[in-house]
N, C-alpha and C. Protein backbone atom coordinates (compact mmCIF):
# COMPACT_ATOMS: atom_id res chain seq x y z
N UNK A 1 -8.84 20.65 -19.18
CA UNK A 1 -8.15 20.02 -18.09
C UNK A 1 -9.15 19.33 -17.14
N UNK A 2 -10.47 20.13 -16.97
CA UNK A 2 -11.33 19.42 -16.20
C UNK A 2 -11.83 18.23 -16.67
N UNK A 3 -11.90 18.26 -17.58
CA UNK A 3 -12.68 16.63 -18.55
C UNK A 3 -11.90 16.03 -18.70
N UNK A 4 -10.45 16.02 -18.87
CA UNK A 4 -9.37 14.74 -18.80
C UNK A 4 -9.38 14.57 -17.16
N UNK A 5 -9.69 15.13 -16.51
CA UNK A 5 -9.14 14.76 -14.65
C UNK A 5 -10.71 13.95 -14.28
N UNK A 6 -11.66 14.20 -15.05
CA UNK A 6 -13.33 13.63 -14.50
C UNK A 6 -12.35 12.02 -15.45
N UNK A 7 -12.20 12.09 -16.73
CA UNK A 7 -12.00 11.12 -17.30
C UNK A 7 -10.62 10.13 -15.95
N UNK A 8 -10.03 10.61 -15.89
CA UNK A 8 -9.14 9.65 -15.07
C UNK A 8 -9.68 9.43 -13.56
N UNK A 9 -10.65 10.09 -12.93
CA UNK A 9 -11.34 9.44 -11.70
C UNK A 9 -11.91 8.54 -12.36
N UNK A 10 -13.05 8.79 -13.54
CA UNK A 10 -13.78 7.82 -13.77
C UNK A 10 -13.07 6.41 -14.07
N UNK A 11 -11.90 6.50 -14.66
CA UNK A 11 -11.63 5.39 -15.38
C UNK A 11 -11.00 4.63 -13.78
N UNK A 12 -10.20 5.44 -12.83
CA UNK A 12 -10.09 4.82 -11.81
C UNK A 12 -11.28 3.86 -10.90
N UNK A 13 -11.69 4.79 -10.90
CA UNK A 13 -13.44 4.19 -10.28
C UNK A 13 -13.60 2.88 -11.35
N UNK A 14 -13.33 2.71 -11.93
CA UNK A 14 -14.11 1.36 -13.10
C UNK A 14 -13.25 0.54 -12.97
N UNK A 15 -11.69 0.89 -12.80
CA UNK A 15 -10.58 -0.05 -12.49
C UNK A 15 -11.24 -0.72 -11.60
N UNK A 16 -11.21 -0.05 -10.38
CA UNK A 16 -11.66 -0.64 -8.51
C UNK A 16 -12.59 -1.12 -9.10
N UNK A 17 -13.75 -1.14 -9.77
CA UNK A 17 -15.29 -1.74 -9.31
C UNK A 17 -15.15 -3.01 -9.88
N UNK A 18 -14.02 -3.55 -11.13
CA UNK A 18 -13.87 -4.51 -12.12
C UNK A 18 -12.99 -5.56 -10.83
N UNK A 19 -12.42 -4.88 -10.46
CA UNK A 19 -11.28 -5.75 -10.08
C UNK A 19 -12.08 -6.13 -8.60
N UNK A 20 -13.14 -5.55 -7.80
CA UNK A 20 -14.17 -6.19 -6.57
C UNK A 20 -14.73 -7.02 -7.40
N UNK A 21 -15.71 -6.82 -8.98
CA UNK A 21 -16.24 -8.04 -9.18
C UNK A 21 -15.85 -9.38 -9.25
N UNK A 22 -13.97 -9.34 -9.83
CA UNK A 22 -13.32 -10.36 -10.57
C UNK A 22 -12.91 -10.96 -8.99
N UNK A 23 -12.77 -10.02 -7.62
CA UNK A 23 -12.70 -10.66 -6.49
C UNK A 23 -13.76 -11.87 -6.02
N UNK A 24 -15.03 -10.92 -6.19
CA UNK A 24 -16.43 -11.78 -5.55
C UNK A 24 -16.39 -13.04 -6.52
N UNK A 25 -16.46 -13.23 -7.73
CA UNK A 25 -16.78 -13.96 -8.52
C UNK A 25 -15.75 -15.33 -8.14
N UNK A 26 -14.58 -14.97 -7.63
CA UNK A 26 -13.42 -15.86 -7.27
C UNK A 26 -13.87 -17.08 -5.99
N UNK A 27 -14.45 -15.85 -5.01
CA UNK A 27 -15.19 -16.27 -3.80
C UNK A 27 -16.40 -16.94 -4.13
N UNK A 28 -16.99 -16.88 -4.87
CA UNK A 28 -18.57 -17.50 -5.06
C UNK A 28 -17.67 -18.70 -5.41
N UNK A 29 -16.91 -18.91 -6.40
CA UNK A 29 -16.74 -20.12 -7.47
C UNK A 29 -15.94 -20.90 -6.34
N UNK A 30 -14.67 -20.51 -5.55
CA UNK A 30 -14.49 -20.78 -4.25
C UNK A 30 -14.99 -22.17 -3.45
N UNK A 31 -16.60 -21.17 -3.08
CA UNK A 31 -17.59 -21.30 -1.90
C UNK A 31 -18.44 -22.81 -2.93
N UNK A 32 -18.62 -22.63 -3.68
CA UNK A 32 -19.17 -23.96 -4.70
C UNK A 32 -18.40 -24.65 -4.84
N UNK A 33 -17.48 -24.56 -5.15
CA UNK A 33 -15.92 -25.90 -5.22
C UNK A 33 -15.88 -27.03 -3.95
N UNK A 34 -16.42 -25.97 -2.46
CA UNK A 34 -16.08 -26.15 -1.48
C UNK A 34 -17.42 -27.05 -0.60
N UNK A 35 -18.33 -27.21 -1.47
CA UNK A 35 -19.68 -28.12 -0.70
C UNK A 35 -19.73 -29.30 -1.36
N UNK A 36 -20.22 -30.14 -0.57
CA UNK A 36 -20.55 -31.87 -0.84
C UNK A 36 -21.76 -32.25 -0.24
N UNK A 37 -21.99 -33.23 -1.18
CA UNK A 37 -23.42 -33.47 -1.19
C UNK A 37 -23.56 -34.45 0.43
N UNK A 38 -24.51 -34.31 1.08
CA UNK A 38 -24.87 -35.42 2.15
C UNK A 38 -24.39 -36.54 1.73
N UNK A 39 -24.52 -37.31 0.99
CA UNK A 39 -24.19 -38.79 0.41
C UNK A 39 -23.04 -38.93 0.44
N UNK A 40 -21.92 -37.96 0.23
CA UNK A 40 -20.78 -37.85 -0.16
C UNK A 40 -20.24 -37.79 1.21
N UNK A 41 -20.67 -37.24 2.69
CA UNK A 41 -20.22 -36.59 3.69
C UNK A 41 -20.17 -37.85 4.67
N UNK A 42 -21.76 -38.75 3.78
CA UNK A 42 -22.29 -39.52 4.69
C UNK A 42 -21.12 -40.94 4.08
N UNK A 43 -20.12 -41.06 3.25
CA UNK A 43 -19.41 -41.68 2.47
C UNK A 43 -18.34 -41.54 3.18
N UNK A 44 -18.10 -40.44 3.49
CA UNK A 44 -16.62 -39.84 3.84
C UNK A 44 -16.64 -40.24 5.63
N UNK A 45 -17.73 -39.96 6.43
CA UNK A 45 -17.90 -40.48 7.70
C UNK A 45 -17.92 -41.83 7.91
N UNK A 46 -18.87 -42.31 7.30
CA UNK A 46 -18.55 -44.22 7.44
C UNK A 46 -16.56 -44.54 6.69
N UNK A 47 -15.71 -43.93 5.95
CA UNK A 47 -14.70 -44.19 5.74
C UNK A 47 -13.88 -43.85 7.06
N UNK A 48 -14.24 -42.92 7.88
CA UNK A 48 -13.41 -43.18 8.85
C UNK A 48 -12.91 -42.00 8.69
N UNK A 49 -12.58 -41.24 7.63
CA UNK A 49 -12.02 -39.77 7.52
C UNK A 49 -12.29 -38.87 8.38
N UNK A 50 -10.98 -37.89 8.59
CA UNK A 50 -10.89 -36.95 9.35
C UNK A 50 -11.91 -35.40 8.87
N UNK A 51 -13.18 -35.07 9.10
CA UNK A 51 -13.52 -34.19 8.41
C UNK A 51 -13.91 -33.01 9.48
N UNK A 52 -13.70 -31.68 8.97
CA UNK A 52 -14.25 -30.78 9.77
C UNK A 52 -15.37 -30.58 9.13
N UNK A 53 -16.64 -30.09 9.79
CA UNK A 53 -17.78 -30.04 9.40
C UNK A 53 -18.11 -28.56 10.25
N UNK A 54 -18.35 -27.45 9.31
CA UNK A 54 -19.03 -26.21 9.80
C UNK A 54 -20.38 -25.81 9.49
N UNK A 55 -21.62 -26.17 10.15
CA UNK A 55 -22.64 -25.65 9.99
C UNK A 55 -22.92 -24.48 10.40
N UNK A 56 -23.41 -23.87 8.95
CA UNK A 56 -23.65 -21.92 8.73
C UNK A 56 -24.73 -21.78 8.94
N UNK A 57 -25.52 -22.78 9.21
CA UNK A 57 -27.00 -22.62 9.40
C UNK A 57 -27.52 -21.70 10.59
N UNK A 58 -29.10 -21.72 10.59
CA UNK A 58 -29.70 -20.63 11.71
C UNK A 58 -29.83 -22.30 13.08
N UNK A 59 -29.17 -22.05 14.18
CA UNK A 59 -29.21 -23.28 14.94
C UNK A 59 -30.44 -23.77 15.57
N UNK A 60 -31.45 -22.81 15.20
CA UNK A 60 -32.96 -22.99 15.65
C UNK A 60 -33.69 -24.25 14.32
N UNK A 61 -33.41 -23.48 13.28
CA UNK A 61 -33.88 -24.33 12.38
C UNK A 61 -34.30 -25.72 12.32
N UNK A 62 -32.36 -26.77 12.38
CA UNK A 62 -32.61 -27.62 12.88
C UNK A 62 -32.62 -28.38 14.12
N UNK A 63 -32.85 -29.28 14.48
CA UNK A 63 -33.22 -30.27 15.98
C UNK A 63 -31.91 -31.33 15.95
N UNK A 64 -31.45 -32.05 14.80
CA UNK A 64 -30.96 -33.56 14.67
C UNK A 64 -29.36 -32.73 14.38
N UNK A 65 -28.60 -33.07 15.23
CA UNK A 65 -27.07 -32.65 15.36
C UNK A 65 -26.67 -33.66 13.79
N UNK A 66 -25.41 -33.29 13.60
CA UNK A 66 -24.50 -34.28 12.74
C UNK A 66 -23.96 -35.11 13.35
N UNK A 67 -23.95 -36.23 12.87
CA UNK A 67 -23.71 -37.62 13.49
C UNK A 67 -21.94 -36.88 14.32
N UNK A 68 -21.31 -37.59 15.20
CA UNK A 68 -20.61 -37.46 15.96
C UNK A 68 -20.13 -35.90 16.45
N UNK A 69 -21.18 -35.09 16.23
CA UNK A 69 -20.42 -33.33 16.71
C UNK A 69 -21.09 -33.10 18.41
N UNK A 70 -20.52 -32.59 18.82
CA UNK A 70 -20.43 -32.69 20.26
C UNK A 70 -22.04 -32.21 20.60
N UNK A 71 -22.93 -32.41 21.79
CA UNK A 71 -23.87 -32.20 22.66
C UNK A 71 -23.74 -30.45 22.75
N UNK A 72 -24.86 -29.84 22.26
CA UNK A 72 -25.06 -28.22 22.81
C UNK A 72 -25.12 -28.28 24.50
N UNK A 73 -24.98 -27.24 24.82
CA UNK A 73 -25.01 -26.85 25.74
C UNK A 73 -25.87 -25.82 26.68
C-alpha cells in the first residue's frame, strides 16, 4: 500500500512539473512572437502608427529616449 501511494504522489508531482514546463515554454514562444526589430519599429513610427512601446531595460544603461516618449523627470 505504501509503494502504490509513493507511486501516485510521484506521478502527481510529474503531472504539475510537465504541465509548469508546457506553461513556461508557451510564455517564452509568446515573449519572441512579441519583439520587432528597430527597423521594423523605426517603419512602423515614420507610418504614423499607433504603437505602445515598453522599455524593460535598466534606465541607467541608456541616455537617448525613443523618438516621441515623453521627457523623464
Amino acid at each position: 500500500m505504501g509503494t502504490l501511494l509513493a507511486l501516485a504522489v510521484a506521478a502527481k508531482i510529474a503531472v504539475y512539473m510537465v504541465k509548469k514546463l508546457i506553461r513556461w515554454e508557451r510564455f517564452v514562444r509568446q515573449f519572441r512572437l512579441a519583439r520587432i526589430t528597430p527597423e521594423k519599429l523605426n517603419d512602423k513610427l515614420n507610418a504614423g502608427e499607433d504603437i505602445l512601446l515598453i522599455d524593460l531595460q535598466d534606465q541607467m544603461r541608456h541616455s537617448v529616449p525613443a523618438p516621441g516618449a515623453p521627457a523623464r523627470q
